[in-house]
Every structure is written in C-alpha cells, then in structure tokens.
PDB file of N, CA and C in Angstrom:
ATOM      1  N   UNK A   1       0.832  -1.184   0.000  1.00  0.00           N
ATOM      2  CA  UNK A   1       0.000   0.000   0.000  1.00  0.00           C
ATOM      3  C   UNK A   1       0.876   1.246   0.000  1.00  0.00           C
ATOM      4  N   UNK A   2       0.017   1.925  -0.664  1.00  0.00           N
ATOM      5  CA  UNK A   2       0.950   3.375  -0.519  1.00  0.00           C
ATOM      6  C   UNK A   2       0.677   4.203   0.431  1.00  0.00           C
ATOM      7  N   UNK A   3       1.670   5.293   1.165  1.00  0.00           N
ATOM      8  CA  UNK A   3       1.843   5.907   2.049  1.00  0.00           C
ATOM      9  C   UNK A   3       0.591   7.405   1.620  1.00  0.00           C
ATOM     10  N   UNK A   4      -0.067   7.223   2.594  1.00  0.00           N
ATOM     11  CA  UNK A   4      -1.236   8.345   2.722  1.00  0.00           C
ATOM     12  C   UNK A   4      -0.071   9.971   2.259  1.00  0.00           C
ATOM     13  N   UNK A   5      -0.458  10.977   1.920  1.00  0.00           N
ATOM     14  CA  UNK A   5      -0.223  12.441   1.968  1.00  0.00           C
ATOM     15  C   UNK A   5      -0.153  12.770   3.413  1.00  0.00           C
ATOM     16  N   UNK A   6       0.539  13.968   4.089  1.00  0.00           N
ATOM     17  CA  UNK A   6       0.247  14.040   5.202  1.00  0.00           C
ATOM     18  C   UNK A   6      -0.848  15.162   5.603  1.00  0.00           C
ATOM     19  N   UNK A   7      -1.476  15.842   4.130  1.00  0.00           N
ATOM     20  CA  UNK A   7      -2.504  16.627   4.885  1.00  0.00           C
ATOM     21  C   UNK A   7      -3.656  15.773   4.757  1.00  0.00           C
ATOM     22  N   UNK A   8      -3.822  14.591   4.212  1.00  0.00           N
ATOM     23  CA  UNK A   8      -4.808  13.525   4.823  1.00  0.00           C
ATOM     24  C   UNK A   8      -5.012  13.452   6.253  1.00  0.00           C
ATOM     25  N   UNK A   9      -3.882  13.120   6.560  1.00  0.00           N
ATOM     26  CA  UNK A   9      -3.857  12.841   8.438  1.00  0.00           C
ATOM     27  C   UNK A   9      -4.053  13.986   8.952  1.00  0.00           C
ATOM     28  N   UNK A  10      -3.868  15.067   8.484  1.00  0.00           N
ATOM     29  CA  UNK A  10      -4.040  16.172   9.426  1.00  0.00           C
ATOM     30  C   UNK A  10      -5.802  16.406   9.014  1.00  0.00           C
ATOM     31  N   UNK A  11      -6.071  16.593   8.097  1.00  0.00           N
ATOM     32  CA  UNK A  11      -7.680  16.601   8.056  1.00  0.00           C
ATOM     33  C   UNK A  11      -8.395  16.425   8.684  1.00  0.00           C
ATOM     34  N   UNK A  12      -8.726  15.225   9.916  1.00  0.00           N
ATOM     35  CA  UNK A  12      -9.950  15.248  10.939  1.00  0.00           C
ATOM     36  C   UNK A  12      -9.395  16.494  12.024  1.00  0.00           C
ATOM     37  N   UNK A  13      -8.314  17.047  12.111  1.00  0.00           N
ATOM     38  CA  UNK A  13      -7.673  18.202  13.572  1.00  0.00           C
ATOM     39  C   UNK A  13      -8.867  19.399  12.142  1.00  0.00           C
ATOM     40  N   UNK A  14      -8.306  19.416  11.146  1.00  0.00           N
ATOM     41  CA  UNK A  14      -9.086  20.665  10.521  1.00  0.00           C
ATOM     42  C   UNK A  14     -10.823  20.495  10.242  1.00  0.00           C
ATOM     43  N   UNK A  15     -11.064  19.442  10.343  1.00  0.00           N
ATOM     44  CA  UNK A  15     -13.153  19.313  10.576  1.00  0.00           C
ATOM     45  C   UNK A  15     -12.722  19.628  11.832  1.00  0.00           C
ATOM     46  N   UNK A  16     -12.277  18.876  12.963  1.00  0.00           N
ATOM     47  CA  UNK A  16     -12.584  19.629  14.476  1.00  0.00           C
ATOM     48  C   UNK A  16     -13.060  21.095  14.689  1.00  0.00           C
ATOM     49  N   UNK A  17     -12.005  21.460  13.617  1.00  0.00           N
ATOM     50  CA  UNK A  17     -11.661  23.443  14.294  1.00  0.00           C
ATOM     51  C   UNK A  17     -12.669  23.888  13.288  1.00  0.00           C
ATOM     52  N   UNK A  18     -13.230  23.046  12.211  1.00  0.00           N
ATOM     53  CA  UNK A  18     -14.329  23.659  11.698  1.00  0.00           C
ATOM     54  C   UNK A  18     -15.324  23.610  11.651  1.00  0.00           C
ATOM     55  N   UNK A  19     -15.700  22.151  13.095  1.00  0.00           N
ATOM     56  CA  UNK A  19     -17.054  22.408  13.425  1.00  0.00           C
ATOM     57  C   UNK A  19     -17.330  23.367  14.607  1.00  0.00           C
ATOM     58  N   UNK A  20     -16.187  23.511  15.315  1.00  0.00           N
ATOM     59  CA  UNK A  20     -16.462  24.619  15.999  1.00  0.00           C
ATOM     60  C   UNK A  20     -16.526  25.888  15.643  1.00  0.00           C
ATOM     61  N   UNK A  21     -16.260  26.449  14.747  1.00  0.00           N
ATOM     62  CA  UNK A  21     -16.053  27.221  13.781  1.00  0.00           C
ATOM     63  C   UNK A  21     -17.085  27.572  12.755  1.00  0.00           C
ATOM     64  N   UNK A  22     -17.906  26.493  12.625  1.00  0.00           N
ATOM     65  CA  UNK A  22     -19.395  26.029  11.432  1.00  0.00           C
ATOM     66  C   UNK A  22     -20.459  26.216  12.837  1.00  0.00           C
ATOM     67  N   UNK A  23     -20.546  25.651  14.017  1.00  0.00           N
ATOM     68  CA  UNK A  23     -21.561  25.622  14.954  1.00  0.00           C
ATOM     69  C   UNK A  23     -21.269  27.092  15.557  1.00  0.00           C
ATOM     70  N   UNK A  24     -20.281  27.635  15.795  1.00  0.00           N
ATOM     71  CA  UNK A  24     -20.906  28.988  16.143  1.00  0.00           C
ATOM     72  C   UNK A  24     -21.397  30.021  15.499  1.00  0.00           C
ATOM     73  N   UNK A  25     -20.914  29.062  13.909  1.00  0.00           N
ATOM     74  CA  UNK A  25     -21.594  30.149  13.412  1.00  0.00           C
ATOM     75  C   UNK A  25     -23.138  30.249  12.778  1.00  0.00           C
ATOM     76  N   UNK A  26     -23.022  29.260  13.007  1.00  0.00           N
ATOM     77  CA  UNK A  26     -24.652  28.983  12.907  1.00  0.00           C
ATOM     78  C   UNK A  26     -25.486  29.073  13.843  1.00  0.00           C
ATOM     79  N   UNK A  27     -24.819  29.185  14.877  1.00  0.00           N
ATOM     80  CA  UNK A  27     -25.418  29.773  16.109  1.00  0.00           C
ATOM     81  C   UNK A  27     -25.925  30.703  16.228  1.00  0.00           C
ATOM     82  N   UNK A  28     -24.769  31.890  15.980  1.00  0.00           N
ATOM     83  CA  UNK A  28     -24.835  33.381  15.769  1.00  0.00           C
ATOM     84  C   UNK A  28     -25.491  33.965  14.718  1.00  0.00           C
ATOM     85  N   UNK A  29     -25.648  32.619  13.923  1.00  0.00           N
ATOM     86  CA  UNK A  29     -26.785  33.158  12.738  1.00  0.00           C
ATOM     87  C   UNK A  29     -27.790  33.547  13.029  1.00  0.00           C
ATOM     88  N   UNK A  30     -28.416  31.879  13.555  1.00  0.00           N
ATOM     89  CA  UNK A  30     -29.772  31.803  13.822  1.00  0.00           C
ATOM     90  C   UNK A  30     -30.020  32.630  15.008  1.00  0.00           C
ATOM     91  N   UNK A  31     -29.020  33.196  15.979  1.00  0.00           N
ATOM     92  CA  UNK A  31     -29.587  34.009  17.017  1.00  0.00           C
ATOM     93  C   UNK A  31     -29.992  35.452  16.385  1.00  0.00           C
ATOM     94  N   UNK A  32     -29.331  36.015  15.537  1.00  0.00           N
ATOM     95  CA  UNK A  32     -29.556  37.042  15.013  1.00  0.00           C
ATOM     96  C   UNK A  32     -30.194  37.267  14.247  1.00  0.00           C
ATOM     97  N   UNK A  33     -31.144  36.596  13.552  1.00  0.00           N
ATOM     98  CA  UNK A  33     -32.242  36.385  12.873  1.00  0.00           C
ATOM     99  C   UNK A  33     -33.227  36.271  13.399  1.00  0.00           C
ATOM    100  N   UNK A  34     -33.186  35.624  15.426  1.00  0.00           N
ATOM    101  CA  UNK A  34     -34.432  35.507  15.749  1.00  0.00           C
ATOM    102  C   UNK A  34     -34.597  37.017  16.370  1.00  0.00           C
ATOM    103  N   UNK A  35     -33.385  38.125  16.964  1.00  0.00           N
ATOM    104  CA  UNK A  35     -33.034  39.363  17.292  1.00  0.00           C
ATOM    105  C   UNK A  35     -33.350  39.992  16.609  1.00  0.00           C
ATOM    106  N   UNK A  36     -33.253  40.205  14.851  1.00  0.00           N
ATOM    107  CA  UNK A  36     -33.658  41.231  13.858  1.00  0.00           C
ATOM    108  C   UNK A  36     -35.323  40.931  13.913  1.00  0.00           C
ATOM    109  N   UNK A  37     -35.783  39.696  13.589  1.00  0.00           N
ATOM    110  CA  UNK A  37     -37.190  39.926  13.815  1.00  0.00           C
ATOM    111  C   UNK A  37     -38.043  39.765  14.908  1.00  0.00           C
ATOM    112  N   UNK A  38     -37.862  39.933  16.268  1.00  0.00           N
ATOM    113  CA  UNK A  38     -38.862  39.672  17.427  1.00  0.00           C
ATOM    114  C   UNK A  38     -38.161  41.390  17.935  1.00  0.00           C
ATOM    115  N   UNK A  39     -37.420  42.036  17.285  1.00  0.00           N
ATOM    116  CA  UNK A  39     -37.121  43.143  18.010  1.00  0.00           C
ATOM    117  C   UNK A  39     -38.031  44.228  18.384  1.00  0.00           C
ATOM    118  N   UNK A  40     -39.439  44.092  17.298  1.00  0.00           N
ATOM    119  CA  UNK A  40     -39.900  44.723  17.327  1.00  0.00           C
ATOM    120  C   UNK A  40     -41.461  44.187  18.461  1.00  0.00           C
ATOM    121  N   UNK A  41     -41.347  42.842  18.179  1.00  0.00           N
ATOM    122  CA  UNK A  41     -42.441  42.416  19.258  1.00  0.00           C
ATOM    123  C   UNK A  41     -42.884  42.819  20.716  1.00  0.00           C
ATOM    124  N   UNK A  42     -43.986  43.053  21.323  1.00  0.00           N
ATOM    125  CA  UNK A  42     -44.273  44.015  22.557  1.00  0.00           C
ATOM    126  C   UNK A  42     -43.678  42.446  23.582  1.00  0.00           C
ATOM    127  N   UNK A  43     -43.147  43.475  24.609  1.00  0.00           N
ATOM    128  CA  UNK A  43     -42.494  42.756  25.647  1.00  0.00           C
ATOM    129  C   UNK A  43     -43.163  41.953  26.225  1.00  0.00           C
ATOM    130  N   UNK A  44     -44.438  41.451  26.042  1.00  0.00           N
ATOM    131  CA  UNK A  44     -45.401  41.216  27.059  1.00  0.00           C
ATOM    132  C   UNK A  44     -45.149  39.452  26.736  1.00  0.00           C
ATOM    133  N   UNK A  45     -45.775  38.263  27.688  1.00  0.00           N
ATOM    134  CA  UNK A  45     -45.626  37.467  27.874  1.00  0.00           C
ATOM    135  C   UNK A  45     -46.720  37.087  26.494  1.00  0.00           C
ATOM    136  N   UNK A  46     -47.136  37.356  25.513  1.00  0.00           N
ATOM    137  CA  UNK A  46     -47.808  36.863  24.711  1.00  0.00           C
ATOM    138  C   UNK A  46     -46.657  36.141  23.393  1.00  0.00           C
ATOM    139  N   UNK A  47     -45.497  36.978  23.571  1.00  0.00           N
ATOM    140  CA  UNK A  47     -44.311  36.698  22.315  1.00  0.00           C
ATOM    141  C   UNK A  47     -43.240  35.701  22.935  1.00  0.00           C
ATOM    142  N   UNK A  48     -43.362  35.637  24.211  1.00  0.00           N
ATOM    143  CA  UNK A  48     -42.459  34.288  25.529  1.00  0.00           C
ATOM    144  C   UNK A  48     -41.836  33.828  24.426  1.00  0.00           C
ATOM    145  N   UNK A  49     -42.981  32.613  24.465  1.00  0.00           N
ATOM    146  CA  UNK A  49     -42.911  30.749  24.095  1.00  0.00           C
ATOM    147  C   UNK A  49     -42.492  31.262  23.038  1.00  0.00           C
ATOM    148  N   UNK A  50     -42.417  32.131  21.744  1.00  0.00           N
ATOM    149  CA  UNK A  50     -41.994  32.283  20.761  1.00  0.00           C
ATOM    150  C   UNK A  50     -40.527  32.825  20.331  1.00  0.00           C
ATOM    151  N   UNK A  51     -39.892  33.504  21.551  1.00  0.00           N
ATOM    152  CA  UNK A  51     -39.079  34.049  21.990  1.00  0.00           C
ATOM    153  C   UNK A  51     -38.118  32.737  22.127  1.00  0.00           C
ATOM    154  N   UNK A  52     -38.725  31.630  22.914  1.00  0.00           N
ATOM    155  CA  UNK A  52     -37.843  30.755  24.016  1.00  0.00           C
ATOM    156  C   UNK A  52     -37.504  29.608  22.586  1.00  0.00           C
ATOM    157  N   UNK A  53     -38.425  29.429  22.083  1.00  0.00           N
ATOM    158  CA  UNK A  53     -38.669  28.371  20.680  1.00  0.00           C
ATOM    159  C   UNK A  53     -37.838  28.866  19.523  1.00  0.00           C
ATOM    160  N   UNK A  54     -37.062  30.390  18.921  1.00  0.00           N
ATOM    161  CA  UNK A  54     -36.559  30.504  18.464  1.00  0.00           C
ATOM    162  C   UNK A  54     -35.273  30.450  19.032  1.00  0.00           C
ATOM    163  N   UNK A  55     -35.144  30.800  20.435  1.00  0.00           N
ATOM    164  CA  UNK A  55     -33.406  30.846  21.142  1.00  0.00           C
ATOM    165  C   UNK A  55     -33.084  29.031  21.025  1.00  0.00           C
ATOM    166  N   UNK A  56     -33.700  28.117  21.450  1.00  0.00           N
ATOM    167  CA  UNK A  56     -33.696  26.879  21.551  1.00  0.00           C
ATOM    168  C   UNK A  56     -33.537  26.373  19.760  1.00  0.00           C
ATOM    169  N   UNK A  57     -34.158  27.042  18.705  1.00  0.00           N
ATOM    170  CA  UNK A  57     -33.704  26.333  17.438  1.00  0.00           C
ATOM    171  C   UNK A  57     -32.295  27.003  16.989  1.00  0.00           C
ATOM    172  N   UNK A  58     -32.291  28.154  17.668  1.00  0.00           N
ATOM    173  CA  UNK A  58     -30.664  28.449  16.934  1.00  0.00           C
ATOM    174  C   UNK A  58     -29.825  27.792  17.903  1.00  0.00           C
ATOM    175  N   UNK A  59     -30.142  27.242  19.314  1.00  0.00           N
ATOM    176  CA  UNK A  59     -28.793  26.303  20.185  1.00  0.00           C
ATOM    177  C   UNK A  59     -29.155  24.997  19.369  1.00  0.00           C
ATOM    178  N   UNK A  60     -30.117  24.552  18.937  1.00  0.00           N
ATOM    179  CA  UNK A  60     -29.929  23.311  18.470  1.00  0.00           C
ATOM    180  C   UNK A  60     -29.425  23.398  17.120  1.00  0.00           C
ATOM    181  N   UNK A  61     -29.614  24.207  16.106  1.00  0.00           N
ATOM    182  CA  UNK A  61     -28.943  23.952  14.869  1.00  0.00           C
ATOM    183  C   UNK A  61     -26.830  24.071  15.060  1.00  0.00           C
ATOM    184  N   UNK A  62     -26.726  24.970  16.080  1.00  0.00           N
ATOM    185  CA  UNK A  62     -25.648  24.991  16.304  1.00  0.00           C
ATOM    186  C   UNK A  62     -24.800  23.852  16.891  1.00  0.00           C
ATOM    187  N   UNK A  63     -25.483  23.300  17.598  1.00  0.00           N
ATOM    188  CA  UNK A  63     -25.181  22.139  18.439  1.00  0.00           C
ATOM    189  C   UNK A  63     -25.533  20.701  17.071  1.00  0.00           C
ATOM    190  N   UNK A  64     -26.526  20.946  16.341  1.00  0.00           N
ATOM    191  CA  UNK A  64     -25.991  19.883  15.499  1.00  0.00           C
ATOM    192  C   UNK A  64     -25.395  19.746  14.486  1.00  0.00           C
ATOM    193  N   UNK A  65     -24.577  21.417  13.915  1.00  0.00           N
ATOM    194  CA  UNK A  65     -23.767  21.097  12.969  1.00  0.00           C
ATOM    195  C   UNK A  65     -22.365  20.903  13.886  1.00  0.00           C
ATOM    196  N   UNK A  66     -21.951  21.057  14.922  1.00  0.00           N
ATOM    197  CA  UNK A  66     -20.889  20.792  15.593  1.00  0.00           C
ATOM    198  C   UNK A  66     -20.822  19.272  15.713  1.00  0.00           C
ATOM    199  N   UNK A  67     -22.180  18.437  16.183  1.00  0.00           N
ATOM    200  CA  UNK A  67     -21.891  17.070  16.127  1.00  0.00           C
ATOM    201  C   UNK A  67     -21.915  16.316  15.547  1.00  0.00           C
ATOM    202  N   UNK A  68     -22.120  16.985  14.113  1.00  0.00           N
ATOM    203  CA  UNK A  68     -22.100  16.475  12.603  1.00  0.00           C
ATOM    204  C   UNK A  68     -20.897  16.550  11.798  1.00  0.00           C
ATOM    205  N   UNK A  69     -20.153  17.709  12.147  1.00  0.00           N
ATOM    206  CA  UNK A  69     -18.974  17.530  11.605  1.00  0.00           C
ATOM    207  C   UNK A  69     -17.835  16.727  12.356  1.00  0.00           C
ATOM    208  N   UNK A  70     -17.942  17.254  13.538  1.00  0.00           N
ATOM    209  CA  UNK A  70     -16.921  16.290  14.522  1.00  0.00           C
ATOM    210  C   UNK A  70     -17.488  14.802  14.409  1.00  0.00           C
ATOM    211  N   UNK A  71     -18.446  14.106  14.432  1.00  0.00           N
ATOM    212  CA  UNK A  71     -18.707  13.029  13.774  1.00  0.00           C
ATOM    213  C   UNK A  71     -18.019  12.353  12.495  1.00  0.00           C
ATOM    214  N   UNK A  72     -18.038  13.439  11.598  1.00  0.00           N
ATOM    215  CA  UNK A  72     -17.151  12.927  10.401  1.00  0.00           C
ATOM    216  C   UNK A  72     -16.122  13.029  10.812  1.00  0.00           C
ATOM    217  N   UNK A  73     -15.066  14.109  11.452  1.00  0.00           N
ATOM    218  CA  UNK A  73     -13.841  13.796  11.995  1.00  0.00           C
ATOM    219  C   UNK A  73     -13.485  12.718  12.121  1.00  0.00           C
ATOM    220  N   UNK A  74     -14.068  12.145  13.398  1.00  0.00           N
ATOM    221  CA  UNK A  74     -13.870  10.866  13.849  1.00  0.00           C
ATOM    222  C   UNK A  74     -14.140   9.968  13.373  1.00  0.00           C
ATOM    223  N   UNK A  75     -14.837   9.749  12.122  1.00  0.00           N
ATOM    224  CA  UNK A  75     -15.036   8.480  11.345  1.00  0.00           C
ATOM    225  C   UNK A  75     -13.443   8.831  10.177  1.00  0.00           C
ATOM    226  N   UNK A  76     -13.276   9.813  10.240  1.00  0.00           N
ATOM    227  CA  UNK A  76     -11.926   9.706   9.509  1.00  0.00           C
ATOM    228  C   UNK A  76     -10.889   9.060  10.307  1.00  0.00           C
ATOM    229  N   UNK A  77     -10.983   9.541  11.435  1.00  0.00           N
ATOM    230  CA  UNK A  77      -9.569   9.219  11.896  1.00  0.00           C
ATOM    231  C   UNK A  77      -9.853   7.634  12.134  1.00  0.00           C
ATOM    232  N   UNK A  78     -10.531   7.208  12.409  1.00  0.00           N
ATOM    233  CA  UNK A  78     -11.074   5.291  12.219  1.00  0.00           C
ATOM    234  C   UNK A  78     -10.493   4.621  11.218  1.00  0.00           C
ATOM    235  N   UNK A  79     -10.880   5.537  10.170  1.00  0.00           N
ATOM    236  CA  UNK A  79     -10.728   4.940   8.876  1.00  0.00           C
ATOM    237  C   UNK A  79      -9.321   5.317   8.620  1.00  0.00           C
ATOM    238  N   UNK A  80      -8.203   6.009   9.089  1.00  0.00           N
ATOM    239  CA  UNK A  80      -7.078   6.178   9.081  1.00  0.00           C
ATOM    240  C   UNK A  80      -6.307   5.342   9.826  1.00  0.00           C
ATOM    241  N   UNK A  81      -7.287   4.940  11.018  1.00  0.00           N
ATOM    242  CA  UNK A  81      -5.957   4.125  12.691  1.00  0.00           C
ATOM    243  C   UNK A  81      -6.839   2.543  11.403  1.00  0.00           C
ATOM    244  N   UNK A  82      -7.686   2.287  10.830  1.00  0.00           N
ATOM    245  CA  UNK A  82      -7.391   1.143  10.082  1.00  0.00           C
ATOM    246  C   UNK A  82      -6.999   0.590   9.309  1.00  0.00           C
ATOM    247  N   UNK A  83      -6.652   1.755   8.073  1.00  0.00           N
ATOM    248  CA  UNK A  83      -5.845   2.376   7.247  1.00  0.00           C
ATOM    249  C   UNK A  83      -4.199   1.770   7.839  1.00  0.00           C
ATOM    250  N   UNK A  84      -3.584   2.199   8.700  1.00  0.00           N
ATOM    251  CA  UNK A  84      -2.395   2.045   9.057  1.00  0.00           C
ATOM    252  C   UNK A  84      -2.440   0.814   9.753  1.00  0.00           C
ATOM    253  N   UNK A  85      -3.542   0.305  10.345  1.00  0.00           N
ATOM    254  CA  UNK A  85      -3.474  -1.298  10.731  1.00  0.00           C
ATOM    255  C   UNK A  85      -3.375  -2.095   9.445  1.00  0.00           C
ATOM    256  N   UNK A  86      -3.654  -2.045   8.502  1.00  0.00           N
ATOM    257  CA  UNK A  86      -3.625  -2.774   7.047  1.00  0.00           C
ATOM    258  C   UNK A  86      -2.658  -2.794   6.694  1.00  0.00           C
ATOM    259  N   UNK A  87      -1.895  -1.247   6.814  1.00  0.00           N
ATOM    260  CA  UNK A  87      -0.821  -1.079   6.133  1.00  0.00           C
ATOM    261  C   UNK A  87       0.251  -1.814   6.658  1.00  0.00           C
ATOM    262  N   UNK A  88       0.279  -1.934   7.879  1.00  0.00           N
ATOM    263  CA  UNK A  88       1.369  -2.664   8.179  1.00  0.00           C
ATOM    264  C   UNK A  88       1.449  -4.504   8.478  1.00  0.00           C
ATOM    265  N   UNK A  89      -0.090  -4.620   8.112  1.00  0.00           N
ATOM    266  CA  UNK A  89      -0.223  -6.299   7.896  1.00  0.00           C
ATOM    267  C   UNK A  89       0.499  -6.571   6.656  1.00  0.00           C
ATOM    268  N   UNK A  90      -0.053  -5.467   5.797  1.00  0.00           N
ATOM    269  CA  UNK A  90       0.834  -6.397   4.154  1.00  0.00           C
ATOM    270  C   UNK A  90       2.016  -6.072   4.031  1.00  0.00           C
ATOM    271  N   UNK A  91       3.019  -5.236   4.958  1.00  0.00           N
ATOM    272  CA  UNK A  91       4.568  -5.061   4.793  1.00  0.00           C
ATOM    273  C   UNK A  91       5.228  -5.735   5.129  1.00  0.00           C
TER     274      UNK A  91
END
C-alpha cells in the first residue's frame, strides 16, 4: 500500500476546528435572525414561548452542525488508525 499524503492525516484536527467554527456560526446566525425579527415584538408574555422556541432552534442547529462535523472527523480518523493497521499487515 501506498503511504497516505500528510494533509490527509491532518484533516480530521481541521473538521474539528471547523465544526467549531461552522456551529458557532450557525449559532450566531440563527440568534440574530431571531433578534432582527422579534425586536420589534411588545415585551409582554404573549411573544415568551416564541421568543424561548426561536433561542432553543438556533442552540440546536448549532449544536448539530458541531456534532455532525466532529462526527465525520472521527469516522476519519477510524478509517485512518485502520488504514495504518492494514498497512502494516501487508509489509
């Protein structure tokens, strides 16, 4: 087998830093989208639950592109620590 490139191996460290990097920013998206439009809504407990339901979809979209990419990370680096278990059965 042939010897991997080495920015292969470095690739799951760069999904890491870019799902943290992808989840905040999708965070900060969706928070500021629910900020530009409820800004104008009256303070009163009638806009709450609507208030609480948009803060909760921008922590969750953020929170699942972070565990979506770091997910793939780690199926890389699997497929790399088996990758190098192979490699050194057939040498």
């Amino acid at each position: 087998m042939s010897q991997l490139p080495d920015y292969v191996r470095r690739l799951p460290y760069v999904f890491y830093g870019l799902a943290i990097l992808m989840g905040g920013w999708r965070f900060f998206n969706e928070w500021s989208v629910m900020s530009s439009t409820m800004q104008f809504a009256p303070a009163g407990d009638e806009f709450a639950d609507m208030r609480f339901l948009a803060r909760s979809n921008a922590f969750y979209w953020g929170v699942a592109d972070v565990v979506y990419i770091s997910a793939s990370a780690a199926m890389l680096q699997i497929l790399l620590g088996i990758y190098d278990k192979l490699a050194g059965v057939s040498e």
